[in-house]
N, C-alpha and C. Protein backbone atom coordinates (compact mmCIF):
# COMPACT_ATOMS: atom_id res chain seq x y z
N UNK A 1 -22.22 1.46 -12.57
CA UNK A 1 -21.48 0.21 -12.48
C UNK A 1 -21.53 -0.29 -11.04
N UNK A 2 -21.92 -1.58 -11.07
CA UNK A 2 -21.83 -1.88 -9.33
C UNK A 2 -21.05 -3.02 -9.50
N UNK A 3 -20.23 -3.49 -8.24
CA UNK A 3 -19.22 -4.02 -7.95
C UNK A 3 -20.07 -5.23 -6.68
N UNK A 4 -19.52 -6.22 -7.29
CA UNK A 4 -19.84 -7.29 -5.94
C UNK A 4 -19.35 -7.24 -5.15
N UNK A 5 -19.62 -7.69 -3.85
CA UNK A 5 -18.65 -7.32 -2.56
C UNK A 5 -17.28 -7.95 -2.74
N UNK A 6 -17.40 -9.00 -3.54
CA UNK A 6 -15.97 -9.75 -3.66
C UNK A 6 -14.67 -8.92 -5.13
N UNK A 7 -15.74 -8.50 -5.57
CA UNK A 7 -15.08 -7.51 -6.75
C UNK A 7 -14.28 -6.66 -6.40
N UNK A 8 -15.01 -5.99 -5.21
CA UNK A 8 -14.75 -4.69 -4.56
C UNK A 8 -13.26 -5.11 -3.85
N UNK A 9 -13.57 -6.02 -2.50
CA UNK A 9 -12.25 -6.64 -2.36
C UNK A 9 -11.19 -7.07 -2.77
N UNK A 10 -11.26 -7.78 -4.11
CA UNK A 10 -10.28 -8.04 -4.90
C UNK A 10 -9.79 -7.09 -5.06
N UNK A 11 -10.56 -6.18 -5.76
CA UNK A 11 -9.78 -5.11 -6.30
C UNK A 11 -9.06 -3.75 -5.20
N UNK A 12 -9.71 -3.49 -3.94
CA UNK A 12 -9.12 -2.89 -3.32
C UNK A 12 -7.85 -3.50 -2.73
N UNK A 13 -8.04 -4.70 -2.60
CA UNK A 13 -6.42 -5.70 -2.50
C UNK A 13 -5.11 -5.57 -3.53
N UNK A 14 -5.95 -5.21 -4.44
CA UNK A 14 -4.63 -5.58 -5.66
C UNK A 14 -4.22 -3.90 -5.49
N UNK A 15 -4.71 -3.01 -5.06
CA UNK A 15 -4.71 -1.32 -4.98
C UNK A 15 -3.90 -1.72 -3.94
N UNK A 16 -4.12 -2.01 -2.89
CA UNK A 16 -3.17 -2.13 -1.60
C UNK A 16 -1.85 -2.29 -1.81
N UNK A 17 -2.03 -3.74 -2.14
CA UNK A 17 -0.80 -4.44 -2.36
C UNK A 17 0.19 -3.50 -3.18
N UNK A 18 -0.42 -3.22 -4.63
CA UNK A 18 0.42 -1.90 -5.41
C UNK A 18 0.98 -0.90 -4.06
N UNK A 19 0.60 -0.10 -3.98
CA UNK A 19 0.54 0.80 -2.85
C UNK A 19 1.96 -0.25 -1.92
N UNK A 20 1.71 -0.81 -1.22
CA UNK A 20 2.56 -1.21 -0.36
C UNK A 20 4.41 -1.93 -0.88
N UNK A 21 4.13 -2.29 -1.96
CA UNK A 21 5.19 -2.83 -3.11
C UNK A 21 5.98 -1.42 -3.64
N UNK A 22 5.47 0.05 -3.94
CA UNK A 22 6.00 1.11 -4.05
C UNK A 22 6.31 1.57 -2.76
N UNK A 23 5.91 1.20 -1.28
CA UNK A 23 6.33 2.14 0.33
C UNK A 23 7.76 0.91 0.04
N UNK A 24 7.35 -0.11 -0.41
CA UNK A 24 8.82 -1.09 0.13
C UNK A 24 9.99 -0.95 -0.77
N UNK A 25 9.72 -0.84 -1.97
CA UNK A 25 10.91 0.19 -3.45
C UNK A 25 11.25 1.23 -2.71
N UNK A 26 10.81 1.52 -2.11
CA UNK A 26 11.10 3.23 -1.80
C UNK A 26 12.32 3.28 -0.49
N UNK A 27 11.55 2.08 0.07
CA UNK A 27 12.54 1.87 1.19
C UNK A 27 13.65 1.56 1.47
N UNK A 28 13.98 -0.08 0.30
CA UNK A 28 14.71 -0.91 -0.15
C UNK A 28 15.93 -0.18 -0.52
N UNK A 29 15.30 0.91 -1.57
CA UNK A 29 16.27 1.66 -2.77
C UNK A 29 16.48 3.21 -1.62
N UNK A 30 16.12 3.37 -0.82
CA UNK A 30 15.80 4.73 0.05
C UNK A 30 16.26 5.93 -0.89
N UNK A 31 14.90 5.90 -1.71
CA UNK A 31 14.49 6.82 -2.82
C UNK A 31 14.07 8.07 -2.14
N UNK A 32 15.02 8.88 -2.33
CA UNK A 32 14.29 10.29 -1.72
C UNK A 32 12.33 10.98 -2.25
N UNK A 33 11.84 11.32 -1.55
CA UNK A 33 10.50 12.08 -1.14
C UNK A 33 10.23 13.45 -0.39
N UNK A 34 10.37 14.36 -1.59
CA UNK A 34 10.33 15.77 -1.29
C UNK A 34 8.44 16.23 -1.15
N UNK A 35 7.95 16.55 0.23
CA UNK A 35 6.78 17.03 0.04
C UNK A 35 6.77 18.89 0.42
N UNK A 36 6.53 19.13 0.38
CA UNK A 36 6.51 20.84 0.27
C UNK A 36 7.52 21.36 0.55
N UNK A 37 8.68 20.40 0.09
CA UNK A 37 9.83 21.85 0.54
C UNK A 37 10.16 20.75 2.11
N UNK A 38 9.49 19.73 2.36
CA UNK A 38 9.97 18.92 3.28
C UNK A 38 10.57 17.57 3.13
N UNK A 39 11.87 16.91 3.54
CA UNK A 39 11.95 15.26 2.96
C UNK A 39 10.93 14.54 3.99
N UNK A 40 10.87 13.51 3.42
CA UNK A 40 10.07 12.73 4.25
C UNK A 40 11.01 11.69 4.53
N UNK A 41 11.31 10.72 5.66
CA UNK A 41 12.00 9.94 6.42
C UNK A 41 11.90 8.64 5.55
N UNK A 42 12.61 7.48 5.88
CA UNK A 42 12.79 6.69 5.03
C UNK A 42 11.60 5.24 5.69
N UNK A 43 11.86 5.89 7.66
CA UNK A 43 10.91 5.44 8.23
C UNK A 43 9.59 5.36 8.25
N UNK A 44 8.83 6.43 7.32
CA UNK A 44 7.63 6.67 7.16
C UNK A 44 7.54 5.55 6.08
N UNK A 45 7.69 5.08 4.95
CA UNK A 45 7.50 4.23 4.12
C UNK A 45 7.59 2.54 4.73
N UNK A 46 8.63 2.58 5.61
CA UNK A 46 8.70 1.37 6.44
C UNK A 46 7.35 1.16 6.78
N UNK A 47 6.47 1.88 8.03
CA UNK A 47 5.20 1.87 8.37
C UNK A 47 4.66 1.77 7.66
N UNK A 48 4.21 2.81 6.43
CA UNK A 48 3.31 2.55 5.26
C UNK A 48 3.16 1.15 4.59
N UNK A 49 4.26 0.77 4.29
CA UNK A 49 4.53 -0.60 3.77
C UNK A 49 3.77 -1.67 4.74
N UNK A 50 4.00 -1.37 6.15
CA UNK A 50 3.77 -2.73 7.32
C UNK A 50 2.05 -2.48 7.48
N UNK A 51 1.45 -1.42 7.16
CA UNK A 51 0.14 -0.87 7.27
C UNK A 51 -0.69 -1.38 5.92
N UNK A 52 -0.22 -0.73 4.23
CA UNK A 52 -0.62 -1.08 3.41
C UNK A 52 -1.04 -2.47 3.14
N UNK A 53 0.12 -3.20 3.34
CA UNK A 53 0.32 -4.85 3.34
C UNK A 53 -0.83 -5.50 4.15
N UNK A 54 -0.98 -5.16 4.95
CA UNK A 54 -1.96 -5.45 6.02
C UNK A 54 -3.50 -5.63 5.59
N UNK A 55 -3.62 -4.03 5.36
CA UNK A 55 -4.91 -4.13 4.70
C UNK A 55 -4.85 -4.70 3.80
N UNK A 56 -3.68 -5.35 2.70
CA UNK A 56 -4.28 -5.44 1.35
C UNK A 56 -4.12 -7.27 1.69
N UNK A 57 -3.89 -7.53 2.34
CA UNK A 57 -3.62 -9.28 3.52
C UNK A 57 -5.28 -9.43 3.78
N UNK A 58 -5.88 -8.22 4.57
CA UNK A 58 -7.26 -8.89 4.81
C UNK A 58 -7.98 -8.47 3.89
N UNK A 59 -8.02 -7.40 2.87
CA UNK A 59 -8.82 -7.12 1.62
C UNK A 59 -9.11 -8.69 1.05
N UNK A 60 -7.86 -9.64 0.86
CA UNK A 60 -7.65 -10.68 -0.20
C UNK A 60 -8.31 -12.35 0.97
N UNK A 61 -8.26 -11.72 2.14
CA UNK A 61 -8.73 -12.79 3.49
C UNK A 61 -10.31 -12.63 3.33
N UNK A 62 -10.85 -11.56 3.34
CA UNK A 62 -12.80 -11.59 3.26
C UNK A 62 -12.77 -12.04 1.91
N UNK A 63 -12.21 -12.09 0.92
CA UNK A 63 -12.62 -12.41 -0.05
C UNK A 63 -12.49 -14.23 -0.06
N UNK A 64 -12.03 -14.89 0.42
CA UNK A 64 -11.49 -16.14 0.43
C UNK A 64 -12.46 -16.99 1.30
């Protein structure tokens, strides 16, 4: 299966965006995140969110 470059973008955008819409639920609601026996900060999802968004901003910008 091959993907057009604009396919590819779209779709890694709409992955982003998902991705960044669950760091900001997480944040919003400050949904606990247990990774090995460690929590993870509420601040880490903040970033994730301001990072995800980003990429998934210029994923949807080359495509345009």
């Amino acid at each position: 299966m091959h993907l057009s470059k604009q396919s590819f973008l779209t779709l890694t955008g709409f992955i982003f965006a998902l991705i960044s819409l669950l760091h900001l639920i997480r944040a919003v609601m400050g949904l606990p995140v247990m990774l090995a026996g460690f929590s993870i900060p509420i601040w880490v999802s903040v970033i994730g969110f301001v990072v995800v968004a980003f990429l998934s901003y210029n994923s949807f910008k080359l495509v345009a």
